[in-house]
Protein backbone atom coordinates (compact mmCIF):
# COMPACT_ATOMS: atom_id res chain seq x y z
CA UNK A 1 -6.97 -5.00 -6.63
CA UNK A 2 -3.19 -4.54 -8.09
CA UNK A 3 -2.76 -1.44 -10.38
CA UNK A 4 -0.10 -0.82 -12.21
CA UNK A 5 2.04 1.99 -11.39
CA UNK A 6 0.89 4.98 -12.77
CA UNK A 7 3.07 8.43 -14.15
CA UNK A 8 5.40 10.07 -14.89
CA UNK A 9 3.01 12.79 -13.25
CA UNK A 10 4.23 15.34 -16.19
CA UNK A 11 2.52 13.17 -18.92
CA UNK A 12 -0.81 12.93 -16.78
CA UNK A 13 -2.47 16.15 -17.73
CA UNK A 14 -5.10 18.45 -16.46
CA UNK A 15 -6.19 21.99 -16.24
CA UNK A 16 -7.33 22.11 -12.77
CA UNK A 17 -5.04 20.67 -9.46
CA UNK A 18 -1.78 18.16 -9.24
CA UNK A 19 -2.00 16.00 -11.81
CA UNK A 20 -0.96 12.97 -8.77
CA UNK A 21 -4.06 14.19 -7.47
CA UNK A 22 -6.51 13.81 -9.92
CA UNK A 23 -4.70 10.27 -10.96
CA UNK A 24 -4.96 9.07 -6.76
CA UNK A 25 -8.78 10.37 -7.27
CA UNK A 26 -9.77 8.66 -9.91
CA UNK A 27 -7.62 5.30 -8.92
CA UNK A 28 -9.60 5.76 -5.60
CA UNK A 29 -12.62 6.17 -7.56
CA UNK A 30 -12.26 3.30 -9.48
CA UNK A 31 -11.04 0.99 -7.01
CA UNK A 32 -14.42 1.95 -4.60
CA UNK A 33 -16.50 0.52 -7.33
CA UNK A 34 -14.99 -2.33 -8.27
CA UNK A 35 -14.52 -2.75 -4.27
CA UNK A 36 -18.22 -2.51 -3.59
CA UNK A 37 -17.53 0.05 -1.00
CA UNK A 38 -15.61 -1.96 1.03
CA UNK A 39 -13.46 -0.22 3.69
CA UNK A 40 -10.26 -1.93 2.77
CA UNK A 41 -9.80 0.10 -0.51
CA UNK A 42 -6.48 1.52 -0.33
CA UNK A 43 -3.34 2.34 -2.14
CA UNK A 44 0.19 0.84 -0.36
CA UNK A 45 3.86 1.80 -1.12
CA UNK A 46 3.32 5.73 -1.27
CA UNK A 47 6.81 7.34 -1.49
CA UNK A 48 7.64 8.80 1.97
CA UNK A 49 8.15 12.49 -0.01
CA UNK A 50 4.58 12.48 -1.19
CA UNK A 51 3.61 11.62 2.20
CA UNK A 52 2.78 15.57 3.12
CA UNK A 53 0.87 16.40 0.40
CA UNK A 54 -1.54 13.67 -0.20
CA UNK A 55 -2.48 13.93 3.52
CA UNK A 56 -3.49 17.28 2.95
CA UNK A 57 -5.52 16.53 -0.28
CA UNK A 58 -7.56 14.66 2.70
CA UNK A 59 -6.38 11.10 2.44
CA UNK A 60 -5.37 8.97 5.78
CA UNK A 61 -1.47 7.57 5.46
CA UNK A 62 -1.35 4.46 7.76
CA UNK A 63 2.12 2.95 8.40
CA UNK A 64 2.43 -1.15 6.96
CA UNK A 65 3.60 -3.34 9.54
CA UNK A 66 7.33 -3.84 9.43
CA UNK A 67 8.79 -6.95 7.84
CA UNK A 68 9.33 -10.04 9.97
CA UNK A 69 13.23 -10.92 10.13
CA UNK A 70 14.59 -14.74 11.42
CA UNK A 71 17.14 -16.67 11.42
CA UNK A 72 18.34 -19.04 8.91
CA UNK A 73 19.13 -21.91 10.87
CA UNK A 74 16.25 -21.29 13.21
CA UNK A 75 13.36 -21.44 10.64
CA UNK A 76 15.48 -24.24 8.84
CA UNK A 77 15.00 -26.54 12.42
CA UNK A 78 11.71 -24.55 12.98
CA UNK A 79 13.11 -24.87 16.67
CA UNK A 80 11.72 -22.82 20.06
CA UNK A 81 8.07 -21.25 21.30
CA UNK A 82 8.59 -17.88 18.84
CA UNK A 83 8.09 -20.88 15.73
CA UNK A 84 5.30 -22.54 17.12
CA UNK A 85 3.11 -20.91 14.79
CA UNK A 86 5.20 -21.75 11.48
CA UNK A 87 5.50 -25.22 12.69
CA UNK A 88 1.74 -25.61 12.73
CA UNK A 89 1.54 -24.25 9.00
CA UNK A 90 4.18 -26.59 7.81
């Protein structure tokens, strides 16, 4: 389920802990329920800085597969074995 992005962190208040941390605990929170504890609840595009200290608030980071890059002209023709698949689609 898309969220909006949340912060600045400075404007999310609270006495106790990071205030990214309780917003990532309540998001999670939310996002469980409305996810029917499924196991694909997550949160994608976490800034490489915060990357440290979110894994040690006990959260798993998991790398996104990397982007697929191709030619122009190739996909234009849709030529070769490495398009059979987008050939198929089309």
């Amino acid at each position: 389920m898309p969220l909006p992005p949340v912060g600045p962190w400075s404007d999310i208040g609270s006495s106790s802990g990071s205030p990214l941390k309780n917003v990532l605990s309540q998001a999670m929170a939310y996002m469980e329920i409305r996810n029917r504890g499924s196991n694909v609840t997550r949160i994608e595009n976490i800034p490489a800085d915060l990357k440290e200290e979110i894994q040690e608030w006990g959260y798993t980071l998991i790398p996104k597969d990397s982007d697929y890059l191709y030619r122009t002209a190739d996909l234009i023709h849709l030529k070769r074995n490495p398009y059979r698949s987008q050939r198929a689609a089309c």
